[in-house]
Protein backbone atom coordinates (compact mmCIF):
# COMPACT_ATOMS: atom_id res chain seq x y z
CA UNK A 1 0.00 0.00 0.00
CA UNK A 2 1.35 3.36 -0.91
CA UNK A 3 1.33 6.20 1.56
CA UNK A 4 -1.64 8.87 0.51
CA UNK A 5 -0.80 12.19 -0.99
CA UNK A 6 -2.14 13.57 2.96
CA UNK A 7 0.58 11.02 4.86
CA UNK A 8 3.36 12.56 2.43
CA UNK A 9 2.65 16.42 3.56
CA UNK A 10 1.75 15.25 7.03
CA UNK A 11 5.62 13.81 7.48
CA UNK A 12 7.57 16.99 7.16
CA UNK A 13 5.44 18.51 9.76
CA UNK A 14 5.50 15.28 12.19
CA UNK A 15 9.24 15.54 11.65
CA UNK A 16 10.04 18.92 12.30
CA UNK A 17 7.51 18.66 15.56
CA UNK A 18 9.77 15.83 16.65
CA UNK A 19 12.69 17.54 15.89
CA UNK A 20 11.75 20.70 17.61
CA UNK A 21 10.75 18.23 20.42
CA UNK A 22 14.17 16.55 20.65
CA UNK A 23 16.18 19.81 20.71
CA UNK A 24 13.93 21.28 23.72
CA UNK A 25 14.54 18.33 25.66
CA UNK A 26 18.10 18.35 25.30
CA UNK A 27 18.05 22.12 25.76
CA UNK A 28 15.32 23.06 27.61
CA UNK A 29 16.75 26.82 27.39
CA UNK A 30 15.44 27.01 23.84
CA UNK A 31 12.03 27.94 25.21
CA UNK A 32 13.57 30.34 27.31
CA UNK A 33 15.86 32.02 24.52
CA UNK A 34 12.03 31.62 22.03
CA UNK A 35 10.28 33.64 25.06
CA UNK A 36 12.32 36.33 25.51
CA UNK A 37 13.05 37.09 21.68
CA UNK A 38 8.92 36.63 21.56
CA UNK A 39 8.49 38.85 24.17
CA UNK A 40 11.06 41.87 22.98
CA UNK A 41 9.31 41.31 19.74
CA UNK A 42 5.82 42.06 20.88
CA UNK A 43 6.93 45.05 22.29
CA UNK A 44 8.95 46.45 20.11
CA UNK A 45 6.13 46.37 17.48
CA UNK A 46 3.64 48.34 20.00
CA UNK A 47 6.72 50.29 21.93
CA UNK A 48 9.54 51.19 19.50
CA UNK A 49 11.43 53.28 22.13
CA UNK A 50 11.98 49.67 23.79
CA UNK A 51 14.75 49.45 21.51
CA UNK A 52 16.41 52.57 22.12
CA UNK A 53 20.01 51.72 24.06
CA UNK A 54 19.14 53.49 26.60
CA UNK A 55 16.40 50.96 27.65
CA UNK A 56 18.83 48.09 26.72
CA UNK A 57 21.83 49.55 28.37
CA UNK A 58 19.46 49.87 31.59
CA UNK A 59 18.13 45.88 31.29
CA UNK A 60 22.20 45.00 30.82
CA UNK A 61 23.03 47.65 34.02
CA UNK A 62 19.50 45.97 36.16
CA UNK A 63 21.37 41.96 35.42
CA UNK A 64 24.39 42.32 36.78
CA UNK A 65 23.31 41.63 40.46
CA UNK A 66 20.29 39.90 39.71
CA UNK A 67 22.57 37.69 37.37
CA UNK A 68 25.31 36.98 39.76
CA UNK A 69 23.03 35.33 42.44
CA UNK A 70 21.47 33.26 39.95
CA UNK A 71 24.77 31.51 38.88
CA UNK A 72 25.19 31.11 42.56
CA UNK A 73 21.97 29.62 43.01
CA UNK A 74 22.26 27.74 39.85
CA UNK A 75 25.68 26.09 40.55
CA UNK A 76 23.67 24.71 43.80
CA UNK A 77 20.62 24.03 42.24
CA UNK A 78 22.89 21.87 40.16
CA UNK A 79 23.56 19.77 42.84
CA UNK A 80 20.25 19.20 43.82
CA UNK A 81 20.32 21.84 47.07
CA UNK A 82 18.59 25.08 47.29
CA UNK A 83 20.24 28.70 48.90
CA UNK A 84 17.84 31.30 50.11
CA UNK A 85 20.07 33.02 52.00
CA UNK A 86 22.57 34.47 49.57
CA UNK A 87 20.81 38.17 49.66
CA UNK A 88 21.26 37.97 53.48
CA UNK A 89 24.82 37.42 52.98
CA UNK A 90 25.32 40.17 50.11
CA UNK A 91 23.44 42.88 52.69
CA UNK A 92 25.64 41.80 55.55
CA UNK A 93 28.65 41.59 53.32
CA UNK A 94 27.96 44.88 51.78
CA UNK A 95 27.30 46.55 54.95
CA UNK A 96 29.97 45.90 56.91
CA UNK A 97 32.73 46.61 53.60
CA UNK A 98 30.88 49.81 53.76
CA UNK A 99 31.21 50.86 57.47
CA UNK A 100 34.65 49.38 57.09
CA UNK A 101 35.86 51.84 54.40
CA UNK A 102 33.86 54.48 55.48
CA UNK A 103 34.93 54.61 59.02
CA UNK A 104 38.36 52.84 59.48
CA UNK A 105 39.84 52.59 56.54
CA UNK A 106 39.11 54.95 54.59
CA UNK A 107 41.95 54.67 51.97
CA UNK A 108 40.90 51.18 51.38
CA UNK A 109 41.55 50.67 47.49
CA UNK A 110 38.43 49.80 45.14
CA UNK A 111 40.14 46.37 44.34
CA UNK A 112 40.76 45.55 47.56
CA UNK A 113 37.01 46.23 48.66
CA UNK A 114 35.74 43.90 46.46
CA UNK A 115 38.02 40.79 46.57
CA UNK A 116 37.17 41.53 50.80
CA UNK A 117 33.75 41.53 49.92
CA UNK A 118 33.85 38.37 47.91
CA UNK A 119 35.96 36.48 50.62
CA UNK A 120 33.46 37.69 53.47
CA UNK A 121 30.74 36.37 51.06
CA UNK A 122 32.77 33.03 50.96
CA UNK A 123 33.46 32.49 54.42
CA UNK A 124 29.54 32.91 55.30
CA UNK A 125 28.68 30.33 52.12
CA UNK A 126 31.36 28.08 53.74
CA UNK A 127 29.45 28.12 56.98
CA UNK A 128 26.04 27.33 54.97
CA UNK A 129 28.34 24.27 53.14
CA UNK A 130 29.08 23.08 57.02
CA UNK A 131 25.96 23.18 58.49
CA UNK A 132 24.06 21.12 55.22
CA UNK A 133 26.75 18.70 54.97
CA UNK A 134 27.11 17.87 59.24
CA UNK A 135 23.51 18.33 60.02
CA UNK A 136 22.56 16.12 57.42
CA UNK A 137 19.19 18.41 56.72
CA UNK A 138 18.11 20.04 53.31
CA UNK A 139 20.04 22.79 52.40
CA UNK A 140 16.35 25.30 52.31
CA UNK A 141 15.92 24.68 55.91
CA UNK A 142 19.60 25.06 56.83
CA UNK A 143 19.58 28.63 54.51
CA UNK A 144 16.21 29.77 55.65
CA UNK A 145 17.95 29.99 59.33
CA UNK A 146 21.02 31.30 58.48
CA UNK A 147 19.15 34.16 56.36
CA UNK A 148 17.64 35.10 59.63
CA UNK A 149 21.00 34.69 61.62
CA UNK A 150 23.32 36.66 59.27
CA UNK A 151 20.41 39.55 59.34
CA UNK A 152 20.05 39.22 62.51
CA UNK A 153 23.43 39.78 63.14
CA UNK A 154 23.47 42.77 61.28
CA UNK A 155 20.80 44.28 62.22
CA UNK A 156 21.81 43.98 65.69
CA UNK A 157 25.65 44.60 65.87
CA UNK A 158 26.59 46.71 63.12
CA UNK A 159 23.79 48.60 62.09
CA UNK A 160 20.92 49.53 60.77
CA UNK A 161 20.79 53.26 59.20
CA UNK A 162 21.30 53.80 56.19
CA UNK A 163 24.71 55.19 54.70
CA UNK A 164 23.93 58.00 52.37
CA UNK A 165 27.69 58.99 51.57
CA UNK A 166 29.64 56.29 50.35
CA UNK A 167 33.41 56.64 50.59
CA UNK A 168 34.50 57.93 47.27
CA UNK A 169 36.49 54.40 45.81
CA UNK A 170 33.04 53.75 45.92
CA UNK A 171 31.02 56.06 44.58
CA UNK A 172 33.47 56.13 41.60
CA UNK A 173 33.36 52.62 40.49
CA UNK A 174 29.86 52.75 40.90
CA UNK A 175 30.10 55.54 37.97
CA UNK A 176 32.85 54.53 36.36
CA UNK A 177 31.90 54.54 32.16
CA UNK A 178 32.88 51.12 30.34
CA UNK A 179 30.68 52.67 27.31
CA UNK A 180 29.03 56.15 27.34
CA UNK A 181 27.75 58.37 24.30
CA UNK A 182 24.97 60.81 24.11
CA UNK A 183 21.55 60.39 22.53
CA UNK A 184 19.15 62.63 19.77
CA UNK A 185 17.60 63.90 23.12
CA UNK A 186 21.19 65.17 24.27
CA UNK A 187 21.11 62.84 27.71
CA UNK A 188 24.17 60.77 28.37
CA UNK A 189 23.55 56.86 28.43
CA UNK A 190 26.41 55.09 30.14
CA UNK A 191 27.14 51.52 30.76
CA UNK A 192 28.73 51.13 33.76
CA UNK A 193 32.38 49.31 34.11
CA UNK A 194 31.02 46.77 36.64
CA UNK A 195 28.78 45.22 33.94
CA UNK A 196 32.15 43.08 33.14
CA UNK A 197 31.87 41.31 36.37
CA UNK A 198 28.54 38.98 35.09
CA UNK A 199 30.12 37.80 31.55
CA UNK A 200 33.75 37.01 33.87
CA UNK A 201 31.41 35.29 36.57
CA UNK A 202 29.41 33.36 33.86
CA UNK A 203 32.45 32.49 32.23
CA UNK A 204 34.18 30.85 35.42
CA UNK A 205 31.10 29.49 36.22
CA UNK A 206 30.66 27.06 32.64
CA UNK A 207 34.19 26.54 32.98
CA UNK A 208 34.12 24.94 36.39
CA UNK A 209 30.69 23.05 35.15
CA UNK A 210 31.85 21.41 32.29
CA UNK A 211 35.78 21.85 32.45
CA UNK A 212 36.66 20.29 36.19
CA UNK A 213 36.25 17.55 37.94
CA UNK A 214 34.78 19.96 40.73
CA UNK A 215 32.01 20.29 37.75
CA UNK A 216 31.15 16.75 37.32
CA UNK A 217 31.21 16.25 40.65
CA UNK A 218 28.02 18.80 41.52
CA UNK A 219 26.10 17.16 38.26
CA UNK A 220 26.95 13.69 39.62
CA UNK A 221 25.46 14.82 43.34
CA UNK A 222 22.56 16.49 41.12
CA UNK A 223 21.59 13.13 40.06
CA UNK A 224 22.25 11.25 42.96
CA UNK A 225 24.38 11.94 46.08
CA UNK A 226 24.12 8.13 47.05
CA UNK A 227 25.91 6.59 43.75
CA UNK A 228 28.01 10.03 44.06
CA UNK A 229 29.31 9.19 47.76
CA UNK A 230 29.69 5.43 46.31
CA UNK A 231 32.00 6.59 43.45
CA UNK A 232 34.41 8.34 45.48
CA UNK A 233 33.63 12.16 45.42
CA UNK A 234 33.84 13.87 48.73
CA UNK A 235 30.55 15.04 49.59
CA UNK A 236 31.95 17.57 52.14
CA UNK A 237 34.02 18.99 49.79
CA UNK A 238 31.81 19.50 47.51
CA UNK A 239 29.14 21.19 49.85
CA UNK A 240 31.97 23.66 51.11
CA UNK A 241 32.71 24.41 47.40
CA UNK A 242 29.13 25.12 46.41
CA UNK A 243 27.83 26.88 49.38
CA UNK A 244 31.34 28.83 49.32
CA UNK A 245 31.18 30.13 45.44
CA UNK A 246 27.36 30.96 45.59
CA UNK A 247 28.43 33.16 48.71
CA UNK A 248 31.37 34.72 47.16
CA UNK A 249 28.97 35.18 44.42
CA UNK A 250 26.97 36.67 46.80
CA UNK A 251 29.23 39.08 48.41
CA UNK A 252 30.41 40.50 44.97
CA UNK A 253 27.18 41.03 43.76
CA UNK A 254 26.01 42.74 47.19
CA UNK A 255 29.25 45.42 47.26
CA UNK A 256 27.96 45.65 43.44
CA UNK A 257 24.92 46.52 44.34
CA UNK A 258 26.23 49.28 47.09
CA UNK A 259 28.50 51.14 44.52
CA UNK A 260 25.42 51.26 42.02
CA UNK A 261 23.32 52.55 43.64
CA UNK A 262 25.10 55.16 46.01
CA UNK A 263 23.58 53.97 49.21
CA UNK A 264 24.11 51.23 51.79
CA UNK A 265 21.03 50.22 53.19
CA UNK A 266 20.90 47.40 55.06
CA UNK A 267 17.07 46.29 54.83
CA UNK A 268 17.75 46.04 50.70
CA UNK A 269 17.77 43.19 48.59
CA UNK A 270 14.70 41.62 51.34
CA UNK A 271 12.40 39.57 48.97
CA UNK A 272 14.66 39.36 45.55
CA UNK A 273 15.03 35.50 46.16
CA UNK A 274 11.92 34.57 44.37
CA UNK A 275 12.55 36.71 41.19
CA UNK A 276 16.38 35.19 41.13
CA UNK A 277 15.03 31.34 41.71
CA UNK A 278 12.85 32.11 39.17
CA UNK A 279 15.27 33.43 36.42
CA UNK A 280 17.25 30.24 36.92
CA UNK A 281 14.02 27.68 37.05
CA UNK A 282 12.90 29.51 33.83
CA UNK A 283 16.41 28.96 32.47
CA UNK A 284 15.40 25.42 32.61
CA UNK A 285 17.38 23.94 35.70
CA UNK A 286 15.27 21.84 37.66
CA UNK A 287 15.03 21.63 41.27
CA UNK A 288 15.59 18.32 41.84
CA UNK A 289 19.21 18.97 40.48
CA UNK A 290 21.34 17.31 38.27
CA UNK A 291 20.27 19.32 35.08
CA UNK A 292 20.54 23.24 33.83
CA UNK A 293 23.42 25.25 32.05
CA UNK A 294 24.95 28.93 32.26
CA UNK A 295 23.66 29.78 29.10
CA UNK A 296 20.00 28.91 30.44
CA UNK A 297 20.48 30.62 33.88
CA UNK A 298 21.65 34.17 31.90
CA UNK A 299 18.70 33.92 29.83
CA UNK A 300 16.04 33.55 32.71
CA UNK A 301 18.14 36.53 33.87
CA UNK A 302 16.95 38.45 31.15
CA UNK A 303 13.46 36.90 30.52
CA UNK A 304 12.84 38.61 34.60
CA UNK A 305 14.35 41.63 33.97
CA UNK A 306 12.83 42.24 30.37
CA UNK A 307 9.44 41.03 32.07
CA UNK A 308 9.73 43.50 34.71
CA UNK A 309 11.44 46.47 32.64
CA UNK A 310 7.81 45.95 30.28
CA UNK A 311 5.62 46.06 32.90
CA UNK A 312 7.46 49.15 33.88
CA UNK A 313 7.17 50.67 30.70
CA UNK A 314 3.57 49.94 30.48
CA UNK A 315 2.66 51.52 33.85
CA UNK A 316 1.88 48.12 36.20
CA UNK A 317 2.26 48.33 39.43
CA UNK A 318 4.53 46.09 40.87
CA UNK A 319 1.77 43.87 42.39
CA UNK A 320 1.06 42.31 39.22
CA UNK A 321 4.58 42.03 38.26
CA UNK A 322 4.99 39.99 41.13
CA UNK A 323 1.85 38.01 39.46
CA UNK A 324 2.99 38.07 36.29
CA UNK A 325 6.26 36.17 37.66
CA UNK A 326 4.37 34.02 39.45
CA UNK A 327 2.52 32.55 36.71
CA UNK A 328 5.68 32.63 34.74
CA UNK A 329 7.18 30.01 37.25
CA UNK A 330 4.06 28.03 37.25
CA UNK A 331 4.12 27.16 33.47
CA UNK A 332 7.85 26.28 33.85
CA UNK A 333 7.37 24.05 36.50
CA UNK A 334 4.62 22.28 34.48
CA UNK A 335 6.35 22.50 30.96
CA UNK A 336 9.55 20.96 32.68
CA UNK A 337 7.29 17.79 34.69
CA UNK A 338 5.64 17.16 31.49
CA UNK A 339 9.07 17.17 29.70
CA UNK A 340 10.23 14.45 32.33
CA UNK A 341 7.35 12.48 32.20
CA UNK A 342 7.59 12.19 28.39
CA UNK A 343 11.13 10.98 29.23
C-alpha cells in the first residue's frame, strides 16, 4: 500500500515537531531564549522606544546583580540543594565593607574592597556548606535559618541606618563609564564598568561546570548523592565548594549593588530571592538537580528583567509584576514535569 498524498505532507510537519521536540529536551533553554526574543518582539512592534540603548543599556546595568546570584543559586541548584540566604549574605557583606571603608579605613583601594567583599561572602557560604553537609538536613531549611541569623546579626551589631555617603572608591566605580555616548535627546547613556563582572562570573562558572572535575562532581550529586558518595567524590568537599562560590557570588554582587546605587542600606535586597530562583528555574534547571546550564540561567536573567522592565514601561504596578512572575514560574514548572514524564 502506498502512503496517501495527505501522509506525504503530514511527514515533514511530524518531523520537524519531533525535531523541535528533541532539541527542547536536550536544551530546555530554547524555550527560554524563544520567550524572551517573543516577548522583545511584541513590544517592540507596539513600543519602538523599547529598543532605544538606553532601555537596553538599563536591562544589561539591572542583570548584573540579579545575574550573579542566579549563577550562585544555579551552581547549587545543580547539585540538587537550594540557597535562600545568599541576599542575606550580600546585605551583611555589603554593609559591613561599607562601614569598614567608610569609618576605618578609609583609603581602602576599590580592588581591595571587592576581593574583601567576595571572601566575606565566601566564608559565610562556607558556613552554609558546614551546616548542610554535618547536620545532614536540606540545604532550604539550613539557609532559611542562616538568612535570619546573618540579618540578625546585622541588624543587631553593626547597624541599621542607612549610609547616604559612600566613601569615594566607591562612589566612583559605581560611575565609572565602560561605554558612554549621548543620545538625539542630548542625555548621556552610560554603561557602567562593573557590567564586566557577570560575563567574567558566567564564564568561570561554565568553565568549572563542564571543564573540572569539581564540575562533574556537583552534576553527579545532582543526580544522585548516594551513587556520588559510592563513586568516590567527597561530599563535604563538595558542599563547602558550592555553598562557598554561591556566597562569594553573593558578596560581589552585594558590594555591586552598594557602589550602584550610592547607598548602603541594610534592609535592601529583602524579597529578591523569588525573582532570582525564578530566572534560573525559567532557564530550565530543575530543582531536583542534576540538570541546567549557564547559558540557560543568563537567559532567565533576562526573561525577569525584560518582564519587569515591560511592565514598567507599560505603567503596572509592581503587584502584578509579582503576578505576572508568578505565573511565569508556574508554566515552567509544568512545561519541565511534562518534559520528564515524556522521558
Amino acid at each position: 500500500m502506498t502512503p496517501s498524498s495527505e501522509t506525504l505532507a503530514a511527514a515533514p510537519s511530524v518531523s520537524a515537531r519531533a525535531g523541535f521536540g528533541a532539541l527542547v529536551r536536550r536544551r530546555p533553554e530554547t524555550i527560554t531564549a524563544l520567550l524572551l526574543v517573543a516577548i522583545c518582539g511584541t513590544v517592540a512592534v507596539v513600543n519602538p522606544a523599547f529598543l532605544q540603548p538606553a532601555t537596553l543599556i538599563d536591562i544589561g546595568r539591572a542583570s548584573v546583580v540579579m545575574g550573579l546570584f542566579a549563577l550562585g543559586v544555579f551552581i547549587i541548584l545543580a547539585a540538587g540543594g537550594i540557597d535562600v540566604s545568599f541576599t542575606a549574605v550580600a546585605a551583611l557583606t555589603m554593609y559591613s565593607m561599607t562601614v569598614l571603608a567608610q569609618s576605618i579605613l578609609p583609603d581602602l583601594p576599590i580592588a581591595v574592597i571587592l576581593l574583601l567583599s567576595t571572601l566575606g561572602g565566601a566564608g559565610l557560604g562556607v558556613i552554609n556548606g558546614l551546616l548542610v553537609h554535618h547536620l545532614k538536613v536540606p540545604s532550604l531549611i539550613v539557609t532559611i535559618g542562616t538568612q535570619y541569623l546573618y540579618r540578625g546579626f546585622l541588624l543587631s551589631f553593626i547597624g541599621t541606618v542607612w549610609i547616604m555617603s559612600l566613601p569615594p572608591q566607591m562612589g566612583a566605580f559605581g560611575r565609572m563609564p565602560l561605554l558612554q555616548f549621548s543620545a538625539a535627546n542630548g542625555a548621556t547613556i552610560t554603561l557602567p564598568f562593573y557590567f564586566l563582572v557577570l560575563p567574567v562570573a558566567a564564564l568561570a562558572t561554565w568553565w568549572i561546570l563542564n571543564r573540572t572535575l569539581m564540575g562533574r562532581a556537583i552534576f553527579a550529586v545532582g543526580g544522585n548523592a548516594d551513587i556520588a558518595s559510592r563513586l568516590g567524590y567527597s561530599l563535604r568537599t563538595i558542599h563547602i565548594f558550592l555553598f562557598g562560590y554561591a556566597g562569594a557570588l553573593a558578596g560581589l554582587a552585594g558590594i555591586i549593588h552598594v557602589c550602584a546605587n550610592r547607598q548602603a542600606n541594610p534592609f535592601d535586597l529583602v524579597g529578591t530571592e523569588i525573582n532570582v530562583i525564578a530566572a534560573v528555574v525559567l532557564g530550565g534547571a530543575r530543582i531536583t538537580g542534576g540538570t541546567g546550564t549557564v547559558l540557560g540561567t543568563m537567559l532567565g536573567v533576562l526573561l525577569i528583567v525584560v518582564i519587569n522592565s515591560v511592565l514598567v514601561l507599560v505603567g503596572i504596578p509592581s503587584t502584578w509584576q509579582r503576578l505576572v512572575v508568578g505565573s511565569f514560574i508556574l508554566l515552567a514548572a509544568a512545561f519541565f514535569v511534562t518534559r520528564q514524564r515524556k522521558k
